[in-house]
C-alpha atoms as a PDB file:
ATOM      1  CA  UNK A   1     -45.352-179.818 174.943  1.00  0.00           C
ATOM      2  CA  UNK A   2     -41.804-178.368 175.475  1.00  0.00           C
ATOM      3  CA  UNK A   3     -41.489-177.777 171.520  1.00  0.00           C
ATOM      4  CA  UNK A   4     -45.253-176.201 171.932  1.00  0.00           C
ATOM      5  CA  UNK A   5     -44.370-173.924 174.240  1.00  0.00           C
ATOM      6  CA  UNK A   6     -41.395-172.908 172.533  1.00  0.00           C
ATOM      7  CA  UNK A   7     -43.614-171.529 169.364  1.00  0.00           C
ATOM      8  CA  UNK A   8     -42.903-174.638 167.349  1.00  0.00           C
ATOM      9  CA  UNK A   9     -46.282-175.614 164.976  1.00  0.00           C
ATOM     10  CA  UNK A  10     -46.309-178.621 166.467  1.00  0.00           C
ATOM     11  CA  UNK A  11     -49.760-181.396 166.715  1.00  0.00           C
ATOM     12  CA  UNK A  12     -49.717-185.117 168.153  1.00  0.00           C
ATOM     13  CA  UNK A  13     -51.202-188.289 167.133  1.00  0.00           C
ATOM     14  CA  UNK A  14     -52.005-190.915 169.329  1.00  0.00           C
ATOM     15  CA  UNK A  15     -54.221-194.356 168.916  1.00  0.00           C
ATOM     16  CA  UNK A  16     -55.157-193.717 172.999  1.00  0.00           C
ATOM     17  CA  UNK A  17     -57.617-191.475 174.450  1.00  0.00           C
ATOM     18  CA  UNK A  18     -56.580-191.941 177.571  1.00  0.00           C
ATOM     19  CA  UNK A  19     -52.620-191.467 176.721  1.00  0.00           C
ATOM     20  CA  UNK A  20     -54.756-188.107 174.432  1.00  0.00           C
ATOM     21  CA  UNK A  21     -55.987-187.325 178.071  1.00  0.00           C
ATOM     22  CA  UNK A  22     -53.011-187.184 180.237  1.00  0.00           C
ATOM     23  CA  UNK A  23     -51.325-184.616 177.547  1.00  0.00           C
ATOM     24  CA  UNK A  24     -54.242-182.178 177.616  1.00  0.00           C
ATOM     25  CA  UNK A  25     -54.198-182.549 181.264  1.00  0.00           C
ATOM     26  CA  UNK A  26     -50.238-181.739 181.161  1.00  0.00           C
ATOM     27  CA  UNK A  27     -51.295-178.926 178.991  1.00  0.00           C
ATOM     28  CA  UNK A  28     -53.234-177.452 180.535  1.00  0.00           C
ATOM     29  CA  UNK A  29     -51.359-177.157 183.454  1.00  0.00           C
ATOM     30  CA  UNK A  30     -48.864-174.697 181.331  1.00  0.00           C
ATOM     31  CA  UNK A  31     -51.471-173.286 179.598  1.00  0.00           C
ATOM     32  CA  UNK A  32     -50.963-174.741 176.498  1.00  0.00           C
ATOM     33  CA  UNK A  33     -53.686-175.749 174.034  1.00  0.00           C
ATOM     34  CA  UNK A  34     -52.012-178.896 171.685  1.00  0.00           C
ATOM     35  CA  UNK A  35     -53.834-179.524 168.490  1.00  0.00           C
ATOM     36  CA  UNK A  36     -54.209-183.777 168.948  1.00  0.00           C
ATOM     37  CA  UNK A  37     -55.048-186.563 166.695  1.00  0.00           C
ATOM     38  CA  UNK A  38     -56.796-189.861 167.886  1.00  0.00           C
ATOM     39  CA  UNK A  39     -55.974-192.533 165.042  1.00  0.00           C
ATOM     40  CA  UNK A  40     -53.391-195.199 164.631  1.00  0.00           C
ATOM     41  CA  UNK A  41     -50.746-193.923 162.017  1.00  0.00           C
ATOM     42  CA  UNK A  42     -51.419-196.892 159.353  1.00  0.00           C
ATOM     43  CA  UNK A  43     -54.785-195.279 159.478  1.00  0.00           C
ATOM     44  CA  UNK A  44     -53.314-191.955 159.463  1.00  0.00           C
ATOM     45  CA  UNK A  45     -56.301-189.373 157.840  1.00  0.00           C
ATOM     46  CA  UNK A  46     -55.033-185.464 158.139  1.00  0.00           C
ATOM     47  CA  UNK A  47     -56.068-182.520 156.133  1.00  0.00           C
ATOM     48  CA  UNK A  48     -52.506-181.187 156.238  1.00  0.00           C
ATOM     49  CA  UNK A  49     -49.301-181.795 155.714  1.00  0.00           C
ATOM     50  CA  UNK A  50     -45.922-181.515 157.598  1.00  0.00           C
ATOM     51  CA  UNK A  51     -42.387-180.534 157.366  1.00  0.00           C
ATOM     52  CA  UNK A  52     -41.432-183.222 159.691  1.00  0.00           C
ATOM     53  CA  UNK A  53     -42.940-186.159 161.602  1.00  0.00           C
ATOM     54  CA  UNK A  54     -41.304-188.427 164.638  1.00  0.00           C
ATOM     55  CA  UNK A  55     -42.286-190.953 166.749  1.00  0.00           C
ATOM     56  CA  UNK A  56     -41.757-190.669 170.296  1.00  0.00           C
ATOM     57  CA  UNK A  57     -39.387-193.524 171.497  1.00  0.00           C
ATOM     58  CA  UNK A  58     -39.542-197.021 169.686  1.00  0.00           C
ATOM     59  CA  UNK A  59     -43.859-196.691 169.462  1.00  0.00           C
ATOM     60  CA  UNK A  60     -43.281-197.781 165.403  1.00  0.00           C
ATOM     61  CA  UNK A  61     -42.064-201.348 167.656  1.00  0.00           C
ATOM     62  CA  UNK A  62     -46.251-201.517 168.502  1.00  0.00           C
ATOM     63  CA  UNK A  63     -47.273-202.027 165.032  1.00  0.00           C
ATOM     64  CA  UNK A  64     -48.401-205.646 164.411  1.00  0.00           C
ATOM     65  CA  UNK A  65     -45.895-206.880 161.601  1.00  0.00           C
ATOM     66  CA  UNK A  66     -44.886-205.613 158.050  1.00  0.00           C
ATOM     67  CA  UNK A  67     -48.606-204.918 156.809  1.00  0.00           C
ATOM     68  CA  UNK A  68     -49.040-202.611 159.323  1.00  0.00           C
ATOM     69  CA  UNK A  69     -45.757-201.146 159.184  1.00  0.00           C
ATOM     70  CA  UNK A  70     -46.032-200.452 155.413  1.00  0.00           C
ATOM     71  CA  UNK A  71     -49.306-199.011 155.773  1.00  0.00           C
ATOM     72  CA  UNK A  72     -47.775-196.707 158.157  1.00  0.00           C
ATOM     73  CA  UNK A  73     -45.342-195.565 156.075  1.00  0.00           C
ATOM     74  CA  UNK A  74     -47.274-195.104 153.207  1.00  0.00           C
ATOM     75  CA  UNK A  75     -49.309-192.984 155.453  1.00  0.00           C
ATOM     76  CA  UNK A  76     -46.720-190.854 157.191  1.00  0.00           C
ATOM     77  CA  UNK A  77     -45.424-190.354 153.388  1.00  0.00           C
ATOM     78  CA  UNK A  78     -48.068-189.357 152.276  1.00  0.00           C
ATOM     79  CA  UNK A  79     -48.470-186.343 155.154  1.00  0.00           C
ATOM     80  CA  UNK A  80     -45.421-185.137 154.805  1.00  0.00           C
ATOM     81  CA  UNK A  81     -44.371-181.917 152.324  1.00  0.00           C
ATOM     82  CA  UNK A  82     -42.135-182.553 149.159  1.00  0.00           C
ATOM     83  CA  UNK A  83     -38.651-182.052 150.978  1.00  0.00           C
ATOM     84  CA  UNK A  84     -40.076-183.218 154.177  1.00  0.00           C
ATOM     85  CA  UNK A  85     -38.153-185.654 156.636  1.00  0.00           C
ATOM     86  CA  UNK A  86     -39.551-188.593 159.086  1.00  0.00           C
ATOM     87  CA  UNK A  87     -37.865-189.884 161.839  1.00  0.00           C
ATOM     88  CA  UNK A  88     -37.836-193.620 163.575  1.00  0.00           C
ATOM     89  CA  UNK A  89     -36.599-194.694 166.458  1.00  0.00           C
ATOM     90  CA  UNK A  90     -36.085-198.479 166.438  1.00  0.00           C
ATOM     91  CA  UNK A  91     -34.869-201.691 168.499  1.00  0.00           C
ATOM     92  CA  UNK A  92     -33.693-204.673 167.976  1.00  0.00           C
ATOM     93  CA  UNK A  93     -32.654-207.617 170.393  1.00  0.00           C
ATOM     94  CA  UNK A  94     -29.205-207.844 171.388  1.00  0.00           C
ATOM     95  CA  UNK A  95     -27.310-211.039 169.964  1.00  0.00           C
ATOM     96  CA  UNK A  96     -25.742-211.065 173.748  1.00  0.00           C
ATOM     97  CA  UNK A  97     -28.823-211.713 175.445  1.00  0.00           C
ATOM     98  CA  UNK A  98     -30.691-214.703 175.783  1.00  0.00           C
ATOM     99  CA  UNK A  99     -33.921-215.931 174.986  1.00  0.00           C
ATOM    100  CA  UNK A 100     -35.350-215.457 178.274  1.00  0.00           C
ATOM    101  CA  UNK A 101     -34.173-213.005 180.985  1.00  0.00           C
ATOM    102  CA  UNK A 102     -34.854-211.244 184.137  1.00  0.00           C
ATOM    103  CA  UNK A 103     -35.334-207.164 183.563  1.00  0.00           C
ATOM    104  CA  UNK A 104     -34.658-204.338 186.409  1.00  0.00           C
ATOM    105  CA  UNK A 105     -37.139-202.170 188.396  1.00  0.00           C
ATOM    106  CA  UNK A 106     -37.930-198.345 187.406  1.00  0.00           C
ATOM    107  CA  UNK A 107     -39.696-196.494 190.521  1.00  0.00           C
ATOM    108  CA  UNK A 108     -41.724-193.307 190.839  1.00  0.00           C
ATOM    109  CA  UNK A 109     -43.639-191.132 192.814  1.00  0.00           C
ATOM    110  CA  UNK A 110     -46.810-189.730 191.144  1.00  0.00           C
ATOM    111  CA  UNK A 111     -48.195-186.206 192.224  1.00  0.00           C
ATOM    112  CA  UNK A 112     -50.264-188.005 195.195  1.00  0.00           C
ATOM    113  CA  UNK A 113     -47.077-188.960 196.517  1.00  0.00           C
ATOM    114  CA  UNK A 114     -47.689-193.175 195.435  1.00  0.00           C
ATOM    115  CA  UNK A 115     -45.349-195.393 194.790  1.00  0.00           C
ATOM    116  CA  UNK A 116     -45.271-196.555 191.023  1.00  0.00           C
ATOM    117  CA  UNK A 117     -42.924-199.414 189.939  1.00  0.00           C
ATOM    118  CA  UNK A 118     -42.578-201.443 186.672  1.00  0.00           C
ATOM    119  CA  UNK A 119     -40.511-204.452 187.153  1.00  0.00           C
ATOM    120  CA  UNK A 120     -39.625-206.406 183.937  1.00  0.00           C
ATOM    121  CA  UNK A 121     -40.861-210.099 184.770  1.00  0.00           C
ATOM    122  CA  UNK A 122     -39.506-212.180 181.473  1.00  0.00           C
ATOM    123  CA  UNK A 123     -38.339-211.110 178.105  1.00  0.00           C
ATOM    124  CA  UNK A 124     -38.737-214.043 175.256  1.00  0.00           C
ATOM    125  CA  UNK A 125     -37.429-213.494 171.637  1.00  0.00           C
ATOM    126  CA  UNK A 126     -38.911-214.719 168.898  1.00  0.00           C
ATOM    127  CA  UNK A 127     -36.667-214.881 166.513  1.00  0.00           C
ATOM    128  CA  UNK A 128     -38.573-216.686 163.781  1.00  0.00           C
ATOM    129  CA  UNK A 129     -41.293-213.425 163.911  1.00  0.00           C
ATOM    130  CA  UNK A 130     -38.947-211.167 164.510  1.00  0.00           C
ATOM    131  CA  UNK A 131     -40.856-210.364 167.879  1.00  0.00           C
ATOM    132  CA  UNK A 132     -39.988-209.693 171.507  1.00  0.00           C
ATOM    133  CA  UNK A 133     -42.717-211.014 174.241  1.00  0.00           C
ATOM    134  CA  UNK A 134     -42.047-209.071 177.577  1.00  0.00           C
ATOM    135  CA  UNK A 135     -43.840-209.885 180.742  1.00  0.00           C
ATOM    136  CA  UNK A 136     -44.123-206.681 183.119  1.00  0.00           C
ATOM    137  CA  UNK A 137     -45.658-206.123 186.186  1.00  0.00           C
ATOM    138  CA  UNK A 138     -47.380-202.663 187.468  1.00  0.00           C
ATOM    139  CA  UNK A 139     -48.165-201.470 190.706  1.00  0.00           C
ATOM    140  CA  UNK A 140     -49.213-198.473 191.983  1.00  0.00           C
ATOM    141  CA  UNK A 141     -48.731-198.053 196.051  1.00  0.00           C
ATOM    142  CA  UNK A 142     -51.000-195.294 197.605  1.00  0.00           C
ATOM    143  CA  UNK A 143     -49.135-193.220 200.752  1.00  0.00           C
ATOM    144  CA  UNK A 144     -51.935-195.210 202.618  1.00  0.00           C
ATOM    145  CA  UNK A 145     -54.205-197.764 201.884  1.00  0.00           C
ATOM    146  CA  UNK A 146     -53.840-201.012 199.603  1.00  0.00           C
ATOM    147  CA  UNK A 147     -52.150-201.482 196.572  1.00  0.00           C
ATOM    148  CA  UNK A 148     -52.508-202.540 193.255  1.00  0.00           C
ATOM    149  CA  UNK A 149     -50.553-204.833 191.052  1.00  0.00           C
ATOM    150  CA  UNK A 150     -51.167-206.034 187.811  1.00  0.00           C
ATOM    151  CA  UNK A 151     -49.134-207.745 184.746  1.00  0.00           C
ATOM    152  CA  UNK A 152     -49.493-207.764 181.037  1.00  0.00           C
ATOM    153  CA  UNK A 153     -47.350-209.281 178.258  1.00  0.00           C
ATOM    154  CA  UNK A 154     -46.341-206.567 175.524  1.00  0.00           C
ATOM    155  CA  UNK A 155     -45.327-207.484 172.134  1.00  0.00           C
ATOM    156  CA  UNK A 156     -43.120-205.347 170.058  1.00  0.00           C
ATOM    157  CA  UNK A 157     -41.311-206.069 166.920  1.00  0.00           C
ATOM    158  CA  UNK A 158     -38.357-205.538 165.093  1.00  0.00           C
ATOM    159  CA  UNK A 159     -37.145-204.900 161.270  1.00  0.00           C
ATOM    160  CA  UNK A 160     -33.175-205.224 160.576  1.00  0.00           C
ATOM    161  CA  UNK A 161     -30.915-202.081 159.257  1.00  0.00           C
ATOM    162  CA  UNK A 162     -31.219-203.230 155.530  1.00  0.00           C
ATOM    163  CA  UNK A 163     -34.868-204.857 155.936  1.00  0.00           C
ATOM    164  CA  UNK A 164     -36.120-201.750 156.876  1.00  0.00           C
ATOM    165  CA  UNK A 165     -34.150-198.972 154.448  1.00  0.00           C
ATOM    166  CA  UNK A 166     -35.635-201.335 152.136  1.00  0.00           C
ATOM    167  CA  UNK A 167     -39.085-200.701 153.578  1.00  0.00           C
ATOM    168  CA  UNK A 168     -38.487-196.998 153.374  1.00  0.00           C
ATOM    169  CA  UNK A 169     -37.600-197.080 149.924  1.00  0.00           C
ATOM    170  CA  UNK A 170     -40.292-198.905 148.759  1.00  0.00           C
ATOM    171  CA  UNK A 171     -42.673-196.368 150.536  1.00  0.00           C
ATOM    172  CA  UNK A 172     -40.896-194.377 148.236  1.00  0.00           C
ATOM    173  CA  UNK A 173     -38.517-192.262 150.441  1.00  0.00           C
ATOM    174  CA  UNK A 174     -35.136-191.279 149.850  1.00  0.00           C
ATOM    175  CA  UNK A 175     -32.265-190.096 151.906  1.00  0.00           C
ATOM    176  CA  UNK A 176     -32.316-192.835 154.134  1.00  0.00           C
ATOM    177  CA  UNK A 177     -29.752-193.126 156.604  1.00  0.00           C
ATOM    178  CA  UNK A 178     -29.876-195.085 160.057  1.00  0.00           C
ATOM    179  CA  UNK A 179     -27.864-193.019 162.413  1.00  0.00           C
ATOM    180  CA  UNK A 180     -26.541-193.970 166.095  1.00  0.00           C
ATOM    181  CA  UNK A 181     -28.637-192.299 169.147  1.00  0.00           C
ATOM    182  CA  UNK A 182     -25.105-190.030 169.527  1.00  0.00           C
ATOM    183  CA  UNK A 183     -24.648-188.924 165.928  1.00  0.00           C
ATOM    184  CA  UNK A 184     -22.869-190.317 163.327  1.00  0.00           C
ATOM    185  CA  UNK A 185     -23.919-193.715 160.905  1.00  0.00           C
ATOM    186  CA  UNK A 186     -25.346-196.761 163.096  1.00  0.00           C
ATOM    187  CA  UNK A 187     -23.412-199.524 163.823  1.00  0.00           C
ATOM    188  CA  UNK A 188     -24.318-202.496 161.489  1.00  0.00           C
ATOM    189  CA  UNK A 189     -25.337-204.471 165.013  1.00  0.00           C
ATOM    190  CA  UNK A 190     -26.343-201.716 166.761  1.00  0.00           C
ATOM    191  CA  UNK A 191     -29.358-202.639 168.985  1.00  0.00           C
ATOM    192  CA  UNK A 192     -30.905-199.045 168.706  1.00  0.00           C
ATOM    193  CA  UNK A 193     -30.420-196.867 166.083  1.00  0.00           C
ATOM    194  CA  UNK A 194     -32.940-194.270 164.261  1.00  0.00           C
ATOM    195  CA  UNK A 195     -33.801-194.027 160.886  1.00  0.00           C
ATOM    196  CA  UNK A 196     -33.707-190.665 158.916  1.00  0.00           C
ATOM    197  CA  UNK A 197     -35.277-190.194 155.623  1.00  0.00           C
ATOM    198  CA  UNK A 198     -36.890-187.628 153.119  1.00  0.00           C
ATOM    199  CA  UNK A 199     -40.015-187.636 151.040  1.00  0.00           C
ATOM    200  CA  UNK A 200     -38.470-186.176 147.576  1.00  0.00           C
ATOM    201  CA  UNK A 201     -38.763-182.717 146.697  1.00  0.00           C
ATOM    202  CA  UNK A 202     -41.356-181.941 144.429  1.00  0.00           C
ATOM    203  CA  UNK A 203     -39.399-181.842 141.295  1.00  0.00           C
ATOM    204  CA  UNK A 204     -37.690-185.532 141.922  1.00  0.00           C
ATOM    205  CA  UNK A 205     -41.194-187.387 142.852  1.00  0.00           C
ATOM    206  CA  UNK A 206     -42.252-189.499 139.940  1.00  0.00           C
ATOM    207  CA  UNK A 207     -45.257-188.611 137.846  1.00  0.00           C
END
């Protein structure tokens, strides 16, 4: 919305109409009217094509294991411009922690003035599946009256430095750097890094 608002053709895609919901709502608010797409991106189905596309935050961690990721980048390659760039923001477990661990809190207030806190219950690697099992809990405590809690297990997953280049390549971009969140080339063990790469220009795509 911040991009919107600064004049930037910008449109979202999102697999929730609820998460679809909240942005209009935020839009509306500043009086901004987003363009928005409800589909998952391996399912990806636009009748246009963009300079650039980015995920917000490690989201391409959601997609359930190499099949889906490859569809998605097939997809995302295919809606991008000759010349055009994609950017992915992705994690991997730190070889320091263990394979189950205790997480922190994050608290905040909603508009209604409630109490919302995550707390991060258990975190279980999978190494084997290259998956991360993380048990949260939610609540949501109202100024007055009773609260709610509830807790779900998320699953995310994660593709090495050279796996995932690989993937990239074979999706058939080039350019393909994985760069640290500061600037500069990622650390080989670097536990979150993004990826950078181009769909060729017209003239260098095959056929």
């Amino acid at each position: 919305l911040d991009l919107l608002a600064r004049g930037y053709d910008i449109e979202g895609l999102d697999c929730s109409a609820d998460m679809l919901a909240l942005c209009r709502e935020s839009a509306a608010r500043r009086g901004l009217r987003p363009v928005l797409h409800e589909q998952t991106m391996q399912e990806m189905r636009i009748a246009r094509r963009y300079r650039s596309i980015f995920l917000a935050g490690a989201s391409f961690t959601l997609l359930d294991g190499d099949e889906d990721a490859d569809r998605a980048l097939a997809r995302i390659h295919e809606h991008l411009t000759p010349g055009g760039s994609v950017l992915i923001p992705l994690t991997v477990p730190d070889p320091r922690t263990g394979a189950s661990a205790l997480g922190g809190t994050r608290e905040l207030r909603d508009d209604g003035g409630a109490l919302l806190r995550v707390t991060v219950l258990e975190t279980q690697i999978v190494r084997e599946r290259r998956e991360v099992h993380m048990t949260l809990r939610y609540e949501r405590m109202p100024a007055n009256g009773e609260g709610e809690r509830v807790e779900r297990t998320l699953v995310t997953r994660w593709w090495e430095q050279d796996r995932f280049a690989a993937m990239l390549r074979e999706a058939g971009f080039d350019r393909v750097a994985a760069r640290a969140l500061g600037g500069g080339r990622a650390a080989p063990d670097a536990s979150t890094f993004v990826f950078v790469a181009q769909r060729p220009a017209a003239s260098e795509e095959p056929g």
